[in-house]
N, C-alpha and C. Protein backbone atom coordinates (compact mmCIF):
# COMPACT_ATOMS: atom_id res chain seq x y z
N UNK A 1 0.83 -1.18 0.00
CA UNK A 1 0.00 0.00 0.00
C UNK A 1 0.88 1.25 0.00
N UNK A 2 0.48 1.94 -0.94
CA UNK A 2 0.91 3.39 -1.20
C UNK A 2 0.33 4.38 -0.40
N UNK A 3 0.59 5.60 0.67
CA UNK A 3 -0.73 5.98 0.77
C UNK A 3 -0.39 7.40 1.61
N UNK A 4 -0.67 8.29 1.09
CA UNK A 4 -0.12 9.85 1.82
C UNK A 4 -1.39 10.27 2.46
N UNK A 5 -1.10 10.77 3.90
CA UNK A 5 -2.50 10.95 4.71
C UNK A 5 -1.93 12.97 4.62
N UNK A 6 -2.42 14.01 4.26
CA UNK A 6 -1.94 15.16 4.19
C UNK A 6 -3.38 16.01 4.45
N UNK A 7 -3.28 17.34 4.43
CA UNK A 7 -3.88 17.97 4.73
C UNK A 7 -4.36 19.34 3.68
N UNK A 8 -5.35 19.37 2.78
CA UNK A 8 -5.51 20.16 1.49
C UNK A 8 -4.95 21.62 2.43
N UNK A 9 -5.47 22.06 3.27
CA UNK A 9 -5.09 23.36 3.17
C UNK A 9 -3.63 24.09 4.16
N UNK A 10 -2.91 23.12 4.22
CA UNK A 10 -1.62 23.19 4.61
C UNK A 10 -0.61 23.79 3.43
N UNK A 11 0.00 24.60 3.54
CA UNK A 11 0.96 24.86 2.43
C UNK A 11 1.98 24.15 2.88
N UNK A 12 2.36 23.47 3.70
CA UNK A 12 3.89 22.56 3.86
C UNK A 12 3.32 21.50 3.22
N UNK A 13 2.11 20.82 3.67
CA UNK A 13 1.53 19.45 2.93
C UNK A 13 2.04 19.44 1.64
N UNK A 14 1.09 20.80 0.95
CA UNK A 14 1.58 21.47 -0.71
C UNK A 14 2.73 21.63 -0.74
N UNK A 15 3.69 21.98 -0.49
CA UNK A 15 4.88 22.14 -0.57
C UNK A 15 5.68 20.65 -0.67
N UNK A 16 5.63 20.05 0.23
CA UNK A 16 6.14 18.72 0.03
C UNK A 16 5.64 17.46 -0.76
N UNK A 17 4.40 17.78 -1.02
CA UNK A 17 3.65 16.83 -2.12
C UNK A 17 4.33 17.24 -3.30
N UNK A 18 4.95 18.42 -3.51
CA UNK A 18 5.31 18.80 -4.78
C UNK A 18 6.48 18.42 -5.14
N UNK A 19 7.53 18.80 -3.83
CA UNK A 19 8.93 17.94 -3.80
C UNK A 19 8.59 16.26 -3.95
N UNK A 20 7.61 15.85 -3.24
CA UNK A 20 7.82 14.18 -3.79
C UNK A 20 7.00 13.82 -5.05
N UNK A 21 6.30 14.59 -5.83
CA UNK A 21 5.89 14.58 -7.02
C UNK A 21 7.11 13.80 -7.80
N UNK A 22 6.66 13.52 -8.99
CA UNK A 22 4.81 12.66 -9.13
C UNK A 22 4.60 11.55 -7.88
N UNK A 23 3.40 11.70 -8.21
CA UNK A 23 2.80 10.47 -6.79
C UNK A 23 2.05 9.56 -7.69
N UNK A 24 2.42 8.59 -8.34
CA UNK A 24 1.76 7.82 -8.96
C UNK A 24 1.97 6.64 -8.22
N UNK A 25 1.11 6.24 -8.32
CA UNK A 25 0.29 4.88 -7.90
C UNK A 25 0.58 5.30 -5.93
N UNK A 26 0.38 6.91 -5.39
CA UNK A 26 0.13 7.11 -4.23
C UNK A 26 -1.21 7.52 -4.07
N UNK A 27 -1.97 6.83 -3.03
CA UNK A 27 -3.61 7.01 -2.54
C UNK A 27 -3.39 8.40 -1.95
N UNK A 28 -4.19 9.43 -1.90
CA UNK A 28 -3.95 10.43 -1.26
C UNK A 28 -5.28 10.60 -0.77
N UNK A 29 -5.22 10.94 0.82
CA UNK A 29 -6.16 11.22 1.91
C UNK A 29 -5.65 12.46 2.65
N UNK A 30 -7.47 13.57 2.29
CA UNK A 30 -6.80 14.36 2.76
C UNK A 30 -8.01 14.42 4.37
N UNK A 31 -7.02 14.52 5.09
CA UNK A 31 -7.60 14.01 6.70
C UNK A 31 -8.42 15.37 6.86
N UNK A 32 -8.57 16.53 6.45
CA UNK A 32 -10.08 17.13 6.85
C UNK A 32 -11.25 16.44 6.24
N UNK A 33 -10.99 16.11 4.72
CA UNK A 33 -12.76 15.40 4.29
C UNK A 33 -13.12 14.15 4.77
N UNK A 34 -11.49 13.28 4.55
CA UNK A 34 -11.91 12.00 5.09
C UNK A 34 -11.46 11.67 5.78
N UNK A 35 -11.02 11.67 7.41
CA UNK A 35 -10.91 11.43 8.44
C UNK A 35 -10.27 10.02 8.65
N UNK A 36 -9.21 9.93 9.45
CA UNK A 36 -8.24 8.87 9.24
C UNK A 36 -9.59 7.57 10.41
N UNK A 37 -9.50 6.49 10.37
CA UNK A 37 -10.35 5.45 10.56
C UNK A 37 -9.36 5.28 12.02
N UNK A 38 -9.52 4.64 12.90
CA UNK A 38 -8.56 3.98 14.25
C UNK A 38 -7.93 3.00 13.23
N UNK A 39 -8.68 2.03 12.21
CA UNK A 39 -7.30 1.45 12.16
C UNK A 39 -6.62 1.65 11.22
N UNK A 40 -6.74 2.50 10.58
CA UNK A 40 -5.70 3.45 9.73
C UNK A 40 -4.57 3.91 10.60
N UNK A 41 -5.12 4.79 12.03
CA UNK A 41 -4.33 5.15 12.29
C UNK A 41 -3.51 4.32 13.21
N UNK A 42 -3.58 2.91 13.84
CA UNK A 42 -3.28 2.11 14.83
C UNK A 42 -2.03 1.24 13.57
N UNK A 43 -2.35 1.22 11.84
CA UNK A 43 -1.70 0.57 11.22
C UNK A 43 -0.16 2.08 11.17
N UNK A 44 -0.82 2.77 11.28
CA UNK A 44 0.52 4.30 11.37
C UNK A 44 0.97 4.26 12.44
N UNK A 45 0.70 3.84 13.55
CA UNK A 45 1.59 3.76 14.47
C UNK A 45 2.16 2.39 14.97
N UNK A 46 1.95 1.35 14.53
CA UNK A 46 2.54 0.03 14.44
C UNK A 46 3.79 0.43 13.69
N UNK A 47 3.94 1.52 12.24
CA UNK A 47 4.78 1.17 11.75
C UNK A 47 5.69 2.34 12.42
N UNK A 48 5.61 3.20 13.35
CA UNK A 48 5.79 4.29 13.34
C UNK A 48 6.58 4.07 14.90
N UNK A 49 6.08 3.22 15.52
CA UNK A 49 6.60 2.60 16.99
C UNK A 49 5.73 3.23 18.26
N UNK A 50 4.87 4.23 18.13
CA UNK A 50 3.75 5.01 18.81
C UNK A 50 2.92 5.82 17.81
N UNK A 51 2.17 6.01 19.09
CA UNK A 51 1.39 7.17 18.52
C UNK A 51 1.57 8.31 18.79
N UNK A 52 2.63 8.73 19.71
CA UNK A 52 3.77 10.16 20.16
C UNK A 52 3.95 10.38 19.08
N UNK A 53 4.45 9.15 18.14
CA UNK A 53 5.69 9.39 17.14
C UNK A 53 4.99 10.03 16.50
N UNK A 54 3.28 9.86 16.27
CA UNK A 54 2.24 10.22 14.96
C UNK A 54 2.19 11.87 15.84
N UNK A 55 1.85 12.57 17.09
CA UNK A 55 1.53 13.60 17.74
C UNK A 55 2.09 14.66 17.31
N UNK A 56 1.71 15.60 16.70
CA UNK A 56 1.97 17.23 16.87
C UNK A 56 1.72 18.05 17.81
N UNK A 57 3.21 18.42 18.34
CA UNK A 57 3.17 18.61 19.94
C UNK A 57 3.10 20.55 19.54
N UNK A 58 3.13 20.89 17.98
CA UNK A 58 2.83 22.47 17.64
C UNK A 58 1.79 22.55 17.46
N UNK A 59 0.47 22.00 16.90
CA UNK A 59 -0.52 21.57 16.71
C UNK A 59 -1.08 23.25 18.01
N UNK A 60 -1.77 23.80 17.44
CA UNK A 60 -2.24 25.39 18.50
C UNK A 60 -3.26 24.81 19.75
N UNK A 61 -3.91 23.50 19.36
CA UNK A 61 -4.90 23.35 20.47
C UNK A 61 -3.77 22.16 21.83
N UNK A 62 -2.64 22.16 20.64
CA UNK A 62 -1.39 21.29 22.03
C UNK A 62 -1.37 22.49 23.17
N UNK A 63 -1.39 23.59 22.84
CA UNK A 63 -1.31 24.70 23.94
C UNK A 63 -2.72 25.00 24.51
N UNK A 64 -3.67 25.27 23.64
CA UNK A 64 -5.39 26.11 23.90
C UNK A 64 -5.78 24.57 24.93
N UNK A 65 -5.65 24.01 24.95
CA UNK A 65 -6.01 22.50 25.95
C UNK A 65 -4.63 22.22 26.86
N UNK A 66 -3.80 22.79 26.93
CA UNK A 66 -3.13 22.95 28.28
C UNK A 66 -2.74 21.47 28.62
N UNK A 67 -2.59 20.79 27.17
CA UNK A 67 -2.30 18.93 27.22
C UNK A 67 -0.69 19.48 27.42
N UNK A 68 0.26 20.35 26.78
CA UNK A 68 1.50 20.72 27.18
C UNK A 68 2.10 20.40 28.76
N UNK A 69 1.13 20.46 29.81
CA UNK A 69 1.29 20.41 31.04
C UNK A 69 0.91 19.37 31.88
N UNK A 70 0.51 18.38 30.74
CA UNK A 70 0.21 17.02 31.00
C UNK A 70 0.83 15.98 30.94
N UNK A 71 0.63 14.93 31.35
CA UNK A 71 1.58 13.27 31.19
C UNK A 71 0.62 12.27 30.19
N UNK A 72 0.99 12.70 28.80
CA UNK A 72 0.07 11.96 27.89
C UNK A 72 0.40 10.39 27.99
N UNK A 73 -0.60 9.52 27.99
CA UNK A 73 -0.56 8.19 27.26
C UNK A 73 -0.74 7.70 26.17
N UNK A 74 -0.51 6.81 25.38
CA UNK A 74 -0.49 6.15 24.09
C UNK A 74 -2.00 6.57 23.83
N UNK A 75 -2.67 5.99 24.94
CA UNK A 75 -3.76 5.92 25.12
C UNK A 75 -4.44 7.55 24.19
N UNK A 76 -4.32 8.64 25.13
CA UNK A 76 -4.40 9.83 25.09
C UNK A 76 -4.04 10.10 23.65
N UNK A 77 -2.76 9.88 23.16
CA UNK A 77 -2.33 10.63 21.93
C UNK A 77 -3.25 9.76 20.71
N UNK A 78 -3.84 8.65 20.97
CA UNK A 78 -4.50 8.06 20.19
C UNK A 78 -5.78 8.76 19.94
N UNK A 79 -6.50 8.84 21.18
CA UNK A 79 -7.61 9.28 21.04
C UNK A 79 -7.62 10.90 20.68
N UNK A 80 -6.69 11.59 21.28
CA UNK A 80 -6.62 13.52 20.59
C UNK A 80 -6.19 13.35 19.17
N UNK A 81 -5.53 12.32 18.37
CA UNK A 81 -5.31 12.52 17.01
C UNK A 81 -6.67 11.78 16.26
N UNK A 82 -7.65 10.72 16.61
CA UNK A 82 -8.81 10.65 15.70
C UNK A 82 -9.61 11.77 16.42
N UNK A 83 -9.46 12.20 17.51
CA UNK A 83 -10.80 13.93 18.13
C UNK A 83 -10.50 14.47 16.68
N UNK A 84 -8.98 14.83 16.72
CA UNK A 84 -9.16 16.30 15.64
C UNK A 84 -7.65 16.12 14.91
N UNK A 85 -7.86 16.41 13.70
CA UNK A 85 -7.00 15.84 12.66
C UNK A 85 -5.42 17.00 13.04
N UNK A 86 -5.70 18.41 13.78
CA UNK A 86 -5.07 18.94 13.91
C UNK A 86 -3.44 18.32 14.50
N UNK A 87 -4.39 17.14 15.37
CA UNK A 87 -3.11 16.47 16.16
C UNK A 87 -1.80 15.50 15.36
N UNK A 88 -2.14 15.44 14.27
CA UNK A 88 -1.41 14.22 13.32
C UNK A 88 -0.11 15.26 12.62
N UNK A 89 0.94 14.77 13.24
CA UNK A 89 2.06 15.28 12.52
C UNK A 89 2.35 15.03 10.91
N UNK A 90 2.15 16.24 10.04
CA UNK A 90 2.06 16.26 8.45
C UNK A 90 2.84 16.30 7.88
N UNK A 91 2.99 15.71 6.94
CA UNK A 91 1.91 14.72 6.63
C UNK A 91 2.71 13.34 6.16
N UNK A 92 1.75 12.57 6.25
CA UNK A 92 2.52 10.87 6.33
C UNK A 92 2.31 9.99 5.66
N UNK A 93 3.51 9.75 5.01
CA UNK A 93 3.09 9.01 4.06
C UNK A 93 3.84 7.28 4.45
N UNK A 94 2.83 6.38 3.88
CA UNK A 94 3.23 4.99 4.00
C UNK A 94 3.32 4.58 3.02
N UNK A 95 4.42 3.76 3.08
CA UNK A 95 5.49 2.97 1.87
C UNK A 95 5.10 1.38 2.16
N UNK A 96 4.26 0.20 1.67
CA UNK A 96 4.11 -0.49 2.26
C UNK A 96 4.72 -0.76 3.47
N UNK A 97 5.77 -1.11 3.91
CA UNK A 97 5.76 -1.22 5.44
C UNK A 97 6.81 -0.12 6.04
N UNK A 98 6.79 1.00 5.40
CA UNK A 98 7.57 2.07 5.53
C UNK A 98 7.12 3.51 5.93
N UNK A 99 7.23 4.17 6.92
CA UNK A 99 6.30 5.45 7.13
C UNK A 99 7.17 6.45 7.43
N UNK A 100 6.63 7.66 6.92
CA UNK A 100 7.50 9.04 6.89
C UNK A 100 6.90 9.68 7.72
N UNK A 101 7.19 10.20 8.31
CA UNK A 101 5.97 11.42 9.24
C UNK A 101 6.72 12.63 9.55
N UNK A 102 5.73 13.49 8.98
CA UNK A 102 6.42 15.03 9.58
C UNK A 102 7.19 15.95 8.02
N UNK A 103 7.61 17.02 8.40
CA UNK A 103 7.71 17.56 7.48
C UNK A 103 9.37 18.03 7.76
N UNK A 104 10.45 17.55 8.34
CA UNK A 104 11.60 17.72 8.45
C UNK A 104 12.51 17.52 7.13
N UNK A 105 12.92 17.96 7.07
CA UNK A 105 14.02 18.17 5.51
C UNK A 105 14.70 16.22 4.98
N UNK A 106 15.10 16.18 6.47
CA UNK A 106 15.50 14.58 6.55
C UNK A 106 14.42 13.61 5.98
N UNK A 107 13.27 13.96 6.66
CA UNK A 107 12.04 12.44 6.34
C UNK A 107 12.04 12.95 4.92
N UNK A 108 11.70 14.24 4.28
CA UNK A 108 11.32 14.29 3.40
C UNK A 108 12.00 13.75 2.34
N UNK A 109 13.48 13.96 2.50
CA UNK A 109 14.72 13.03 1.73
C UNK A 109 14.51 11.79 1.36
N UNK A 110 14.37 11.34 2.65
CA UNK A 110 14.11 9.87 2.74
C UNK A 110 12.73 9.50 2.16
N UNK A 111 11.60 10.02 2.12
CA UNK A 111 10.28 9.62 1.67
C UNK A 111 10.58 9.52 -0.35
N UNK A 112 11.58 10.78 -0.02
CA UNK A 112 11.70 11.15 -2.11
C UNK A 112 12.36 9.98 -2.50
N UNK A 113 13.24 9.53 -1.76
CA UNK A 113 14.41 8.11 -2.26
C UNK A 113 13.69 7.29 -2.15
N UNK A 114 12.85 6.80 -1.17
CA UNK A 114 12.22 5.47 -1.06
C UNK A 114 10.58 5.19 -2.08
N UNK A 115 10.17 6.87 -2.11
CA UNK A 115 9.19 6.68 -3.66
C UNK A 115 10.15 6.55 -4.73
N UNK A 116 11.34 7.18 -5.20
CA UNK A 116 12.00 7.53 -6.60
C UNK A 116 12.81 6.42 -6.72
N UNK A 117 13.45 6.23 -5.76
CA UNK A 117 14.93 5.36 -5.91
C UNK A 117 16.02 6.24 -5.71
């Protein structure tokens, strides 16, 4: 499975969809219309080693909810990233058993080599 979970009105999403352009034969989901499923997202963090790993700790409601001052659980970061899509670090793409997450210069390297060669 091919499959980029991103966000239409993000310009980094856009921005980096463009650097890993073309996306052929990549499924693209964009998590405001269609909303990632639990086990969509439980298969993203199997490959990912948590669901921290999936968490956007910049995400504006990480601060407006005062979770910053909290002791999150797996548990927790599971359930605040299907509440609200805001929480899912962008955007992520899965390589059959391979996942990129985030928008760091590095993953993005690595996401372009492992779609391109």
């Amino acid at each position: 499975m091919k499959k980029l979970y991103y966000l239409s009105t993000c310009d980094t999403c856009k921005r980096i969809m463009d650097t890993l352009a073309p996306l052929d034969g990549v499924t693209l989901q964009d998590i405001k219309t269609t909303p990632m499923t639990p086990d969509q997202l439980t298969e993203m963090a199997q490959l990912a080693g948590s669901y921290e790993a999936l968490f956007s700790k910049r995400a504006r409601l990480y601060r407006q909810q005062g979770l910053h001052e909290k002791q999150l659980s797996e548990a927790d970061y599971k359930t605040l990233i299907l509440d609200h899509y805001t929480f899912l670090k962008r955007p992520v793409l899965v390589l059959e058993n391979a996942i990129f997450v985030g928008n760091s210069k590095k993953t993005v390297d690595a996401a372009r080599q492992a779609l391109h060669g």
